[in-house]
Protein backbone atom coordinates (compact mmCIF):
# COMPACT_ATOMS: atom_id res chain seq x y z
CA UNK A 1 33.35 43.35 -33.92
CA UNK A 2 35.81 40.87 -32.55
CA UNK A 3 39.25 41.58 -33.30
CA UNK A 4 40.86 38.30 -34.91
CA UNK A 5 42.37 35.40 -32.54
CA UNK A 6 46.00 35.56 -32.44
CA UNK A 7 47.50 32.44 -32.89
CA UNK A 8 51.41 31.65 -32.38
CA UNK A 9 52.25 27.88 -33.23
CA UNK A 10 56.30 28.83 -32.25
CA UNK A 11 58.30 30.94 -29.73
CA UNK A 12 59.82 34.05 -30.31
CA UNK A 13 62.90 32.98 -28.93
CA UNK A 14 65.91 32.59 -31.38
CA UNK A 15 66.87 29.09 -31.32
CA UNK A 16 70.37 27.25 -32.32
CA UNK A 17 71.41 23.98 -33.11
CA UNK A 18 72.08 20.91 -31.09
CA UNK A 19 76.04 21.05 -32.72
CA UNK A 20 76.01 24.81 -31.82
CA UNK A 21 74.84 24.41 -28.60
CA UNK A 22 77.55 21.46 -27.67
CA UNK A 23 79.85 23.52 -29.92
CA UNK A 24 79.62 26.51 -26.86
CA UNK A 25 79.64 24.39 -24.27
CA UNK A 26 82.64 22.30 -25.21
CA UNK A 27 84.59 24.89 -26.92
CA UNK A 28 84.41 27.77 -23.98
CA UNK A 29 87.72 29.12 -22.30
CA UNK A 30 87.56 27.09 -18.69
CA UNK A 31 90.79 27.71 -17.37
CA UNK A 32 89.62 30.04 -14.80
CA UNK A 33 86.71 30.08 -12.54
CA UNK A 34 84.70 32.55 -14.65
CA UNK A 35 84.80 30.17 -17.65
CA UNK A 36 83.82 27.37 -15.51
CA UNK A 37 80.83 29.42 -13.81
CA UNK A 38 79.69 30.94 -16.89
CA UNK A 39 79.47 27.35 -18.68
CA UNK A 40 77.85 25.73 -15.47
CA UNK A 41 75.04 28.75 -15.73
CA UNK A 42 74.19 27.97 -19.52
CA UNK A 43 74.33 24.34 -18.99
CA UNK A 44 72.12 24.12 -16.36
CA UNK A 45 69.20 26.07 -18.24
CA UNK A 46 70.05 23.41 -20.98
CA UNK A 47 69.90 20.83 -18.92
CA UNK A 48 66.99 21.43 -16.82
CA UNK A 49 65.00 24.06 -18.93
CA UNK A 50 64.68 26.38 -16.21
CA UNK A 51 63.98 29.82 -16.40
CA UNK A 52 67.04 32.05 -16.41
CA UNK A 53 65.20 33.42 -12.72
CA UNK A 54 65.12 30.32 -11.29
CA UNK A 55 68.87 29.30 -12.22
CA UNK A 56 69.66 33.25 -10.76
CA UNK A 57 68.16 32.37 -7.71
CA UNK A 58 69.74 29.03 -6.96
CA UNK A 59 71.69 28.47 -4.12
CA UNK A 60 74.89 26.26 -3.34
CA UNK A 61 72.53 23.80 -0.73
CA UNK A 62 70.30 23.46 -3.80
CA UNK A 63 72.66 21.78 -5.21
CA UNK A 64 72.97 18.40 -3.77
CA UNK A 65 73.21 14.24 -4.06
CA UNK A 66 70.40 12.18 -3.83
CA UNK A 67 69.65 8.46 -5.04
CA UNK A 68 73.45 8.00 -5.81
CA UNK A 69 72.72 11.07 -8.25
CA UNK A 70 73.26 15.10 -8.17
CA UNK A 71 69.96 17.07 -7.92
CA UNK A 72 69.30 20.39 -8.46
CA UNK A 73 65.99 22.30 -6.33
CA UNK A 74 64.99 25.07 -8.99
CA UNK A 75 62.58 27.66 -7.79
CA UNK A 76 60.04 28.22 -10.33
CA UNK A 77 57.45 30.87 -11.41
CA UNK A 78 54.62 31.03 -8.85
CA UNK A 79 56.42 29.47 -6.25
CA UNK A 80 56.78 26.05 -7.66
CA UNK A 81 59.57 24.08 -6.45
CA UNK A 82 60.85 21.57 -9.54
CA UNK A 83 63.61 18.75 -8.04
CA UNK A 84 65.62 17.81 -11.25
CA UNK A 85 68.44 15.02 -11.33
CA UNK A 86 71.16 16.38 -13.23
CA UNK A 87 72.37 15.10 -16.78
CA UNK A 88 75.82 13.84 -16.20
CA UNK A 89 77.40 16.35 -18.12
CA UNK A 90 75.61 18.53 -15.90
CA UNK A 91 76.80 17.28 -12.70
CA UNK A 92 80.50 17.45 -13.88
CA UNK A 93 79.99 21.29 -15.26
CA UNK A 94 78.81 22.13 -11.85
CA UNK A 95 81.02 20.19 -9.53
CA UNK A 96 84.31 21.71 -11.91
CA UNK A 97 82.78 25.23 -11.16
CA UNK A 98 82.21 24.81 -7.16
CA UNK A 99 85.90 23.44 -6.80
CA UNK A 100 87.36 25.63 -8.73
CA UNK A 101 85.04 28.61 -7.21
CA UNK A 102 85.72 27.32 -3.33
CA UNK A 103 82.22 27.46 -2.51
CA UNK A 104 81.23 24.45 -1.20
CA UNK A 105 80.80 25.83 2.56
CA UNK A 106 78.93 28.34 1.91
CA UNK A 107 75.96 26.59 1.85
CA UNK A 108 73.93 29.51 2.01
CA UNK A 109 74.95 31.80 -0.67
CA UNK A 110 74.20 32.03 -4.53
CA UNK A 111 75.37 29.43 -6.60
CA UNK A 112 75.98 31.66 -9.18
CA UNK A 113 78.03 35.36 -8.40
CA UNK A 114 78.13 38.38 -10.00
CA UNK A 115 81.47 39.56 -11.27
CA UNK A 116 83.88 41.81 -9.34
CA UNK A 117 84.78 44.42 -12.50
CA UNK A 118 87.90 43.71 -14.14
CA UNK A 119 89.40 42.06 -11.82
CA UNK A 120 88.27 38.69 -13.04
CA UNK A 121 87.32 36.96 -9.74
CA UNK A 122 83.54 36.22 -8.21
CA UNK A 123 81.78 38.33 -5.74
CA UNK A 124 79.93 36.96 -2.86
CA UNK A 125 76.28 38.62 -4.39
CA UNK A 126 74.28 37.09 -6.69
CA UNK A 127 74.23 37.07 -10.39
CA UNK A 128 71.37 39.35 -11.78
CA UNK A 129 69.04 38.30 -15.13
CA UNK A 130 70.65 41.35 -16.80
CA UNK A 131 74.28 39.74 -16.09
CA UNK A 132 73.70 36.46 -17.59
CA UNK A 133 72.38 37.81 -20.77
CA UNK A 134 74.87 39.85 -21.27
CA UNK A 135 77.41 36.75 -20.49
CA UNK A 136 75.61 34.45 -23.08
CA UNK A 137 75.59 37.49 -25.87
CA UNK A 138 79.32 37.66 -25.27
CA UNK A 139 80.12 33.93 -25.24
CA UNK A 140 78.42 33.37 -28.21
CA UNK A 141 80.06 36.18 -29.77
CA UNK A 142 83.51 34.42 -29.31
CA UNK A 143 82.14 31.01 -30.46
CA UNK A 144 81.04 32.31 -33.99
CA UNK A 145 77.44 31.86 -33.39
CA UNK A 146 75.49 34.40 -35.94
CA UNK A 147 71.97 34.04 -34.10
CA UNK A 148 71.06 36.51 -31.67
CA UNK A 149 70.61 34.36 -28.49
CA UNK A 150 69.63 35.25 -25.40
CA UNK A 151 68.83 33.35 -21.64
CA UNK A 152 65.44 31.16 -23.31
CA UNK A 153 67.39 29.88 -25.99
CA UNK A 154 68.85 27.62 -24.03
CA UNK A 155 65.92 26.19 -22.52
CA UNK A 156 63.94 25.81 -25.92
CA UNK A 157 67.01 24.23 -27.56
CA UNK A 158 67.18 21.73 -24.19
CA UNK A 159 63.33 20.91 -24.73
CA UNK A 160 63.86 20.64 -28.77
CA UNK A 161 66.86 17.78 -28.13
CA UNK A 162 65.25 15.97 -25.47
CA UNK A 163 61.61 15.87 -27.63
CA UNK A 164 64.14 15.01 -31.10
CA UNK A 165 65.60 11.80 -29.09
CA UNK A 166 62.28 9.99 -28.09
CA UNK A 167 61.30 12.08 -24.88
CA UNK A 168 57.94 12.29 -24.16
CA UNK A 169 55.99 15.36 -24.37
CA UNK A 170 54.02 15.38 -20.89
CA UNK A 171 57.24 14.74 -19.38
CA UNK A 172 58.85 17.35 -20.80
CA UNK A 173 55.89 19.59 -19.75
CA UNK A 174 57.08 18.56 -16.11
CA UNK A 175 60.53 19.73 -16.44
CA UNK A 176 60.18 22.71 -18.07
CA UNK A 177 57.74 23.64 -14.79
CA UNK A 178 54.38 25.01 -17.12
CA UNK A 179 51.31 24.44 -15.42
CA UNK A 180 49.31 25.64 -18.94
CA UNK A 181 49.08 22.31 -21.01
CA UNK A 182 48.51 24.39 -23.98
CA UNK A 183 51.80 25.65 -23.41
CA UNK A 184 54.03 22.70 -24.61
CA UNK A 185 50.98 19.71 -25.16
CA UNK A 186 49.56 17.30 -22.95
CA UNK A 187 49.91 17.68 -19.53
CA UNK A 188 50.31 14.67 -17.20
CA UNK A 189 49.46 15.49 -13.33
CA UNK A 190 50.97 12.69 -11.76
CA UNK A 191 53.77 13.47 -9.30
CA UNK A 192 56.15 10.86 -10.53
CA UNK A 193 60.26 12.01 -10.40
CA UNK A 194 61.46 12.37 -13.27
CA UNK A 195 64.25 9.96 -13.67
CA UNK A 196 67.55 10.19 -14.77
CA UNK A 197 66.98 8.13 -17.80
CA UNK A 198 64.43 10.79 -19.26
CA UNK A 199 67.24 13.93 -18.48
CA UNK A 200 69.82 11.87 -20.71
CA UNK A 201 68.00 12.01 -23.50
CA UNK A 202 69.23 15.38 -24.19
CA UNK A 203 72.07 14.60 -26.53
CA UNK A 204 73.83 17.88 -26.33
């Protein structure tokens, strides 16, 4: 006998509002470079719906300008490369961490470092998975949030906006890097960028 089909019509990942999510990201501490980094990191899975991986393994050149905008090169699952233009809110997150951070020689290394203990300052290593979960459980903590987020929630709640202000569903596909069209609907396989108008949509 076949066992019966399993069929999921929504994540497992525990999503929060569009007000919560601006709530967090407008209401952190950013007086210091660690508020400033860790708000950067959760925007840009907002922002971009990339995987927490990819935004782990980003590095300060993939950050860069292009068409009188700021891009960011995210390194996807399977070794897809995804170029994204960043929101503007985005572009000011990151450019307020890298100042404040002093990192914008090192062209090189991480974008995002690990912290060195208590003593409140950035390390030159990388930030692991493990480290920015932790981070977002904490920061959420503070803001009052009840739900039990995690690194995804950030992406779905990203993809949720953009869909909720007139985006369009294959284009979304495209951002969010899946290659199964199953995954998030139709898939379109034309290698158009995706512009800068489409990324605003997201009304966090």
């Amino acid at each position: 006998m076949r066992a019966p089909r399993h069929s999921v019509s929504k994540g497992a990942t525990r999503v929060i509002t569009s007000g919560e999510a601006t709530a967090l990201l407008e209401g952190m501490d950013v007086s210091s470079s660690i508020g400033l980094h860790d708000r950067a990191i959760m925007a840009v899975m907002t922002y971009t719906f990339a995987r927490v991986g990819a935004v782990v393994a980003l590095a300060v050149e993939d950050y860069f300008p292009q068409k009188k905008h700021w891009w960011l090169k995210l390194h996807e699952k399977n070794g897809k490369v995804n170029e994204m233009p960043c929101h503007p809110k985005l572009a000011r997150y990151l450019n307020d961490y890298i100042e404040a951070a002093g990192i914008q020689t090192d062209r090189k290394g991480p974008l995002f470092r690990s912290v060195k203990g208590r003593t409140k300052t950035l390390s030159p290593l990388p930030l692991s998975r493990g480290d920015v979960w932790t981070m977002i459980r904490r920061r959420a903590k503070d803001a009052g949030i009840k739900t039990e987020i995690g690194c995804y929630t950030f992406r779905d709640i990203g993809i949720t906006d953009y869909l909720r202000n007139g985006g369009k569903l294959e284009v979304a596909q495209r951002m969010a890097g899946h290659s199964n069209a199953k995954t998030i609907g139709l898939y379109d396989w034309r290698s158009d960028d995706i512009s800068l108008s489409e990324v605003v949509r997201i009304g966090i």
